[in-house]
Protein backbone atom coordinates (compact mmCIF):
# COMPACT_ATOMS: atom_id res chain seq x y z
CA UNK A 1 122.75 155.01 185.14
CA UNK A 2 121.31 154.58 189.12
CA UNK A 3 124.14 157.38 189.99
CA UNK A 4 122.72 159.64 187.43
CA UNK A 5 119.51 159.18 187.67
CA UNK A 6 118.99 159.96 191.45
CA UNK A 7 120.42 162.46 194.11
CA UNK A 8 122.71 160.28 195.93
CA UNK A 9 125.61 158.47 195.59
CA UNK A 10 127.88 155.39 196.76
CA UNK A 11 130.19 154.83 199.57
CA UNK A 12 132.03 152.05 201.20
CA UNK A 13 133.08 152.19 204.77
CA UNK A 14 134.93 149.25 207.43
CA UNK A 15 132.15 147.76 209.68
CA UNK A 16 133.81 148.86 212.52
CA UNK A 17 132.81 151.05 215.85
CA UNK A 18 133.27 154.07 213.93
CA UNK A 19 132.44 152.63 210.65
CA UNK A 20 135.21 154.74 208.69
CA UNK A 21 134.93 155.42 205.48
CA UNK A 22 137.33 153.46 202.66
CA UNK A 23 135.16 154.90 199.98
CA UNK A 24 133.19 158.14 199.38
CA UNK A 25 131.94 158.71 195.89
CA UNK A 26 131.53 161.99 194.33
CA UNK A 27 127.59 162.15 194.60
CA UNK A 28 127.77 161.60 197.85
CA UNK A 29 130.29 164.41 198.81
CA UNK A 30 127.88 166.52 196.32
CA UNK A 31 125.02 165.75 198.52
CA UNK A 32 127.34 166.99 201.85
CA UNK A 33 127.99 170.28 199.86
CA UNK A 34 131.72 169.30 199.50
CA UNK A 35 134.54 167.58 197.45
CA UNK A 36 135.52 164.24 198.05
CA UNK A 37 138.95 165.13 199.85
CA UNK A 38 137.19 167.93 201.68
CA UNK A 39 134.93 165.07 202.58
CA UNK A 40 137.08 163.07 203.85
CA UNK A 41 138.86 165.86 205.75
CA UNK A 42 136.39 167.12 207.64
CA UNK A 43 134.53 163.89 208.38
CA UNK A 44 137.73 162.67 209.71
CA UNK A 45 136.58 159.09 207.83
CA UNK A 46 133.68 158.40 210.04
CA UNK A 47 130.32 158.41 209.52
CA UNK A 48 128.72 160.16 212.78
CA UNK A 49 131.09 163.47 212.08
CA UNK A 50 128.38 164.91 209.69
CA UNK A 51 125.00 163.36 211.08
CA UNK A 52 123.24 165.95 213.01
CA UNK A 53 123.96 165.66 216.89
CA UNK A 54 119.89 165.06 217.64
CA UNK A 55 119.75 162.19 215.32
CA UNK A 56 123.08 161.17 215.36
CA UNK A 57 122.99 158.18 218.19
CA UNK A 58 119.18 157.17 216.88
CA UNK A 59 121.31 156.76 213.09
CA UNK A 60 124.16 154.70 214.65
CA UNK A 61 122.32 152.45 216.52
CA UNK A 62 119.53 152.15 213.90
CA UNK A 63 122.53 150.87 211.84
CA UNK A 64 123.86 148.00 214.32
CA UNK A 65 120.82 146.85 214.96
CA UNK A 66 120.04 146.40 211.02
CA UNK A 67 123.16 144.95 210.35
CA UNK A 68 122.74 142.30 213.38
CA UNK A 69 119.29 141.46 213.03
CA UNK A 70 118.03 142.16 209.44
CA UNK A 71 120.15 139.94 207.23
CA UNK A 72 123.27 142.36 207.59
CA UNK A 73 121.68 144.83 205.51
CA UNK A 74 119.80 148.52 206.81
CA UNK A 75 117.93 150.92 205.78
CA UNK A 76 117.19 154.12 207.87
CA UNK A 77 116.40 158.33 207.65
CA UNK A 78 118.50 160.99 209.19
CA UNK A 79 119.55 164.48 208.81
CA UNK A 80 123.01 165.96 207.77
CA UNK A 81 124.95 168.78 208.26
CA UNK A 82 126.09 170.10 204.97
CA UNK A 83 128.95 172.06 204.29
CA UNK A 84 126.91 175.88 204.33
CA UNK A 85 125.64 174.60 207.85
CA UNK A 86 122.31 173.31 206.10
CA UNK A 87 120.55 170.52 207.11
CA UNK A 88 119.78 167.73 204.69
CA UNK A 89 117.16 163.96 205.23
CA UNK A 90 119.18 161.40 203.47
CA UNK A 91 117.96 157.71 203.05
CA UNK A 92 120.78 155.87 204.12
CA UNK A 93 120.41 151.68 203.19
CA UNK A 94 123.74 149.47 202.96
CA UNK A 95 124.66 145.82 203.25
CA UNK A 96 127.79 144.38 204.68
CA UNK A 97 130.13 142.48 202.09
CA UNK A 98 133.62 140.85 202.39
CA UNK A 99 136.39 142.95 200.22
CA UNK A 100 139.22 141.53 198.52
CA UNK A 101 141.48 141.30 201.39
CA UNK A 102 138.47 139.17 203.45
CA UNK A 103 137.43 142.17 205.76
CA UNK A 104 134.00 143.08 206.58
CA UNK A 105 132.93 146.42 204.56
CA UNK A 106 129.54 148.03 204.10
CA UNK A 107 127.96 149.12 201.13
CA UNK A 108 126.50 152.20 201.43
CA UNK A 109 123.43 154.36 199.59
CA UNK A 110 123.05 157.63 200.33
CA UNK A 111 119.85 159.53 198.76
CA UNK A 112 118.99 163.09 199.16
CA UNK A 113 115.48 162.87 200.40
CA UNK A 114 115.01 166.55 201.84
CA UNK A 115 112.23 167.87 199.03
CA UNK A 116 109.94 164.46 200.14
CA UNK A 117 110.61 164.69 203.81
CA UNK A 118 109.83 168.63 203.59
CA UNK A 119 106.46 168.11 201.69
CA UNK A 120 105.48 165.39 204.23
CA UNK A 121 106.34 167.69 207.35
CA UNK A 122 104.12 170.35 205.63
CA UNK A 123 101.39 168.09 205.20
CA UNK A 124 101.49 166.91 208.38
CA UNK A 125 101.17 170.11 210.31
CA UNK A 126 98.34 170.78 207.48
CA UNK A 127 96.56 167.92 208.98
CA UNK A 128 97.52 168.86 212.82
CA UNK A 129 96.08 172.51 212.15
CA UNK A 130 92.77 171.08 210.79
CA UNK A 131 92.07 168.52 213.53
CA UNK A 132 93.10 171.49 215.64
CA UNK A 133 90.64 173.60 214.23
CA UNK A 134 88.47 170.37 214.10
CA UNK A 135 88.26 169.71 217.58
CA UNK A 136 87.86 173.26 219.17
CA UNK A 137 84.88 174.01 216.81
CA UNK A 138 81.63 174.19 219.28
CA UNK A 139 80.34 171.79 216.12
CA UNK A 140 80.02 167.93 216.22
CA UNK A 141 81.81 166.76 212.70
CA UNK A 142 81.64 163.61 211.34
CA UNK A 143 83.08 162.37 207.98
CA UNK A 144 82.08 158.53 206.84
CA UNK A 145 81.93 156.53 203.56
CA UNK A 146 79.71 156.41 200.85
CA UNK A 147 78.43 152.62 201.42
CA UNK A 148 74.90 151.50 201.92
CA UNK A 149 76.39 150.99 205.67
CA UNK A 150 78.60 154.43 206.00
CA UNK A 151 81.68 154.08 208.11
CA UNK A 152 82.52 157.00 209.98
CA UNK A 153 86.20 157.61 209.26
CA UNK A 154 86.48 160.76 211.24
CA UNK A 155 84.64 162.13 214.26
CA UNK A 156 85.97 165.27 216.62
CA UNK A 157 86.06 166.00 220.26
CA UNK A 158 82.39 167.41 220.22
CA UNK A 159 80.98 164.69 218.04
CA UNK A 160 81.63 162.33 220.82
CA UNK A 161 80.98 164.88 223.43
CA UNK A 162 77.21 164.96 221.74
CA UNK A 163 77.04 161.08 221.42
CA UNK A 164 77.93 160.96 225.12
CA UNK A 165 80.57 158.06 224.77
CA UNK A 166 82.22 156.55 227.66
CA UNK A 167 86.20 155.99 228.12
CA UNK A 168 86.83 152.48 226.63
CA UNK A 169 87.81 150.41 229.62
CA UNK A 170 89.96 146.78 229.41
CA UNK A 171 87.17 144.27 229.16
CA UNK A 172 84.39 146.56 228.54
CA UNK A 173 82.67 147.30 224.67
CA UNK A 174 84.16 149.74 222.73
CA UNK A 175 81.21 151.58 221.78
CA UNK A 176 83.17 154.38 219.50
CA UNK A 177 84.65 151.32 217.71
CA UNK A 178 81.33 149.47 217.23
CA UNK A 179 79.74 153.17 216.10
CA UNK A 180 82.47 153.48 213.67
CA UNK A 181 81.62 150.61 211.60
CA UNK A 182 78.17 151.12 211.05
CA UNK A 183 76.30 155.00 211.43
CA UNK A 184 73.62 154.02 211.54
CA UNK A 185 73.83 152.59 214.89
CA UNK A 186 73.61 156.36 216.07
CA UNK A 187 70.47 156.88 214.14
CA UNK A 188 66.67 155.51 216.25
CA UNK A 189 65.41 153.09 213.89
CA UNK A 190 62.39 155.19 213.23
CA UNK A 191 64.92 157.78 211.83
CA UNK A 192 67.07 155.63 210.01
CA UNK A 193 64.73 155.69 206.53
CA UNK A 194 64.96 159.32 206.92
CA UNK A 195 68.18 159.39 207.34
CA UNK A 196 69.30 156.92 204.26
CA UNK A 197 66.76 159.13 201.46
CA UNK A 198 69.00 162.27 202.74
CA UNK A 199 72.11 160.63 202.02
CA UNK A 200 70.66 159.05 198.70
CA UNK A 201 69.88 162.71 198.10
CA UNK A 202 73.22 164.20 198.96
CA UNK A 203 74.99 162.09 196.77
CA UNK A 204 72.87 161.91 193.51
CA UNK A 205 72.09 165.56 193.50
CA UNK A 206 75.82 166.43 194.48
CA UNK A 207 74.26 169.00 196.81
CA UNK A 208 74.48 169.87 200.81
CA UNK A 209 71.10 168.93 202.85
CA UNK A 210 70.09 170.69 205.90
CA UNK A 211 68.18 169.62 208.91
CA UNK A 212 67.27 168.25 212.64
CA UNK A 213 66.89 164.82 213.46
CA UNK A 214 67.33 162.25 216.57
CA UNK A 215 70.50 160.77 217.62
CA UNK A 216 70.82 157.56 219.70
CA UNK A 217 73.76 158.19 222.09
CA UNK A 218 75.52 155.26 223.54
CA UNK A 219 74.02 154.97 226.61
CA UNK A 220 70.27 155.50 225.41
CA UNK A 221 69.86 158.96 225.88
CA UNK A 222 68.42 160.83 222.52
CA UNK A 223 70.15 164.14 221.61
CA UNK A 224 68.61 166.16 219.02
CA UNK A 225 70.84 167.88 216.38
CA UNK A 226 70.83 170.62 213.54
CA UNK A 227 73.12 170.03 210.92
CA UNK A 228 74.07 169.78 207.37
CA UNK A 229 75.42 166.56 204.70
CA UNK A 230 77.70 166.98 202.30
CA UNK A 231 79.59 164.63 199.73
CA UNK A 232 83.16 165.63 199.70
CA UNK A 233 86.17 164.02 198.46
CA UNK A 234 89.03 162.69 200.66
CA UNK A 235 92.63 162.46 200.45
CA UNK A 236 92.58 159.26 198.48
CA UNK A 237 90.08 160.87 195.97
CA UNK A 238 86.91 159.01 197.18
CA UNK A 239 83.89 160.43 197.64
CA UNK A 240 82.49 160.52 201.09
CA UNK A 241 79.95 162.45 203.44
CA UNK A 242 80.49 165.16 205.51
CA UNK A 243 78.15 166.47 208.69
CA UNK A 244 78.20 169.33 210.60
CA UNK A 245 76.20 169.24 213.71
CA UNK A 246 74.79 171.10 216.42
CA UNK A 247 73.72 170.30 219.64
CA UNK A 248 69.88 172.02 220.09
CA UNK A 249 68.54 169.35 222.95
CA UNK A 250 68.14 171.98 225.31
CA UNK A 251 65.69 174.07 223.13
CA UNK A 252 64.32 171.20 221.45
CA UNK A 253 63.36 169.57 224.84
CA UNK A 254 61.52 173.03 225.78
CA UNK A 255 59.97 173.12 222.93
CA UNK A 256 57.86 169.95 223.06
CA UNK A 257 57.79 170.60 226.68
CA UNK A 258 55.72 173.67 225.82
CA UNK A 259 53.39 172.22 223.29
CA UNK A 260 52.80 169.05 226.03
CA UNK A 261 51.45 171.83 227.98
CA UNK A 262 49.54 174.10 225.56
């Protein structure tokens, strides 16, 4: 019913240098793109013929250093090379056991995991595009939670460049960590009421809010921003805020300047 039921199959195989294989079954030679004897043939019984030469010494050793330290059992990811020169991911796990004749044999699984491993490699170049995109944006953006004390759970390059944060040294505060689990602590306290009715705005009327306000960099100096809040929805399906700032100090500073004088 297991066989049946998933892309993979069963083989057994001597738990030797080579690890040759006693055993194929005829799922797994179906997952190769061969027969079983054509299996066999051209893997000459062992199991590094048909990994793929880049993975192939990270597979092996990933598998003697399971069975040595991890109860004599494994579990590891590789690619294959099938039989119309196609690679394959496979989820290899196995377990040594002693046969009949009191020799050490493994156990094998092999699982065709190719669609999986596909849709996470396109998901992750998704997400390596976007905090591409993210970070050379000449706009700080900040994403944080929807508690009564927001945590930020994603700031870019400019964001900090605005906030002015130091390089964490080895015995010094890490100010981007302590910012992290509390926003507010980048909002002057006389803007922080200010602040929390936008948010409570944002998220009961489900609807962006625009504006400047007063940020409290790191290491006291107050930048002045233009930006907008947003609720969103994150990859776990929570609701969170989104801001998108800009940095109008300059202007803002000449501005007041000006009236000081008038």
């Amino acid at each position: 019913i297991i066989m049946n039921s998933v892309s993979g199959g069963l083989a057994i195989c001597r738990d030797d240098e080579q690890y040759s294989y006693v055993y194929v079954s005829e799922e797994v030679a179906r997952v190769f793109g061969y027969t079983v004897d054509e299996f066999m043939q051209v893997s000459g019984g062992a199991v590094a013929a048909l990994i793929y030469p880049d993975d192939r010494e990270r597979a092996l050793c990933g598998r003697r250093e399971g069975l040595k330290s991890n109860g004599q059992s494994y579990e590891q990811k590789y690619r294959i090379i099938c039989k119309d020169g196609s690679l394959k991911w496979v989820l290899d796990s196995g377990r040594t056991y002693k046969n009949e004749n009191g020799e050490m044999v493994i156990h094998t699984l092999y699982l065709d995991i190719t669609k999986s491993e596909q849709a996470a490699e396109e998901i992750l170049q998704q997400k390596e595009l976007l905090t591409s995109i993210f970070n050379t944006v000449p706009c700080g953006i900040l994403r944080y939670t929807c508690e009564k004390q927001p945590r930020i759970t994603y700031i870019n390059s400019k964001m900090l460049e605005i906030l002015r944060f130091p390089e964490a040294k080895e015995g010094e505060i890490d100010y981007l960590e302590m910012y992290k689990s509390n926003i507010f602590l980048m909002i002057p306290m006389e803007e922080r009421r200010r602040f929390s009715k936008y948010l409570n705005r944002v998220f009961s009327a489900d609807a962006p809010i625009a504006g400047d306000m007063t940020l409290l960099c790191c290491d006291g100096y107050r930048a002045h921003v233009f930006g907008w809040v947003t609720k969103c929805v994150n990859e776990h399906g929570e609701a969170e805020f989104q801001s998108v700032c800009m940095d109008i100090t300059e202007r803002y500073q000449a501005r007041k300047a000006n009236e000081s004088k008038r």
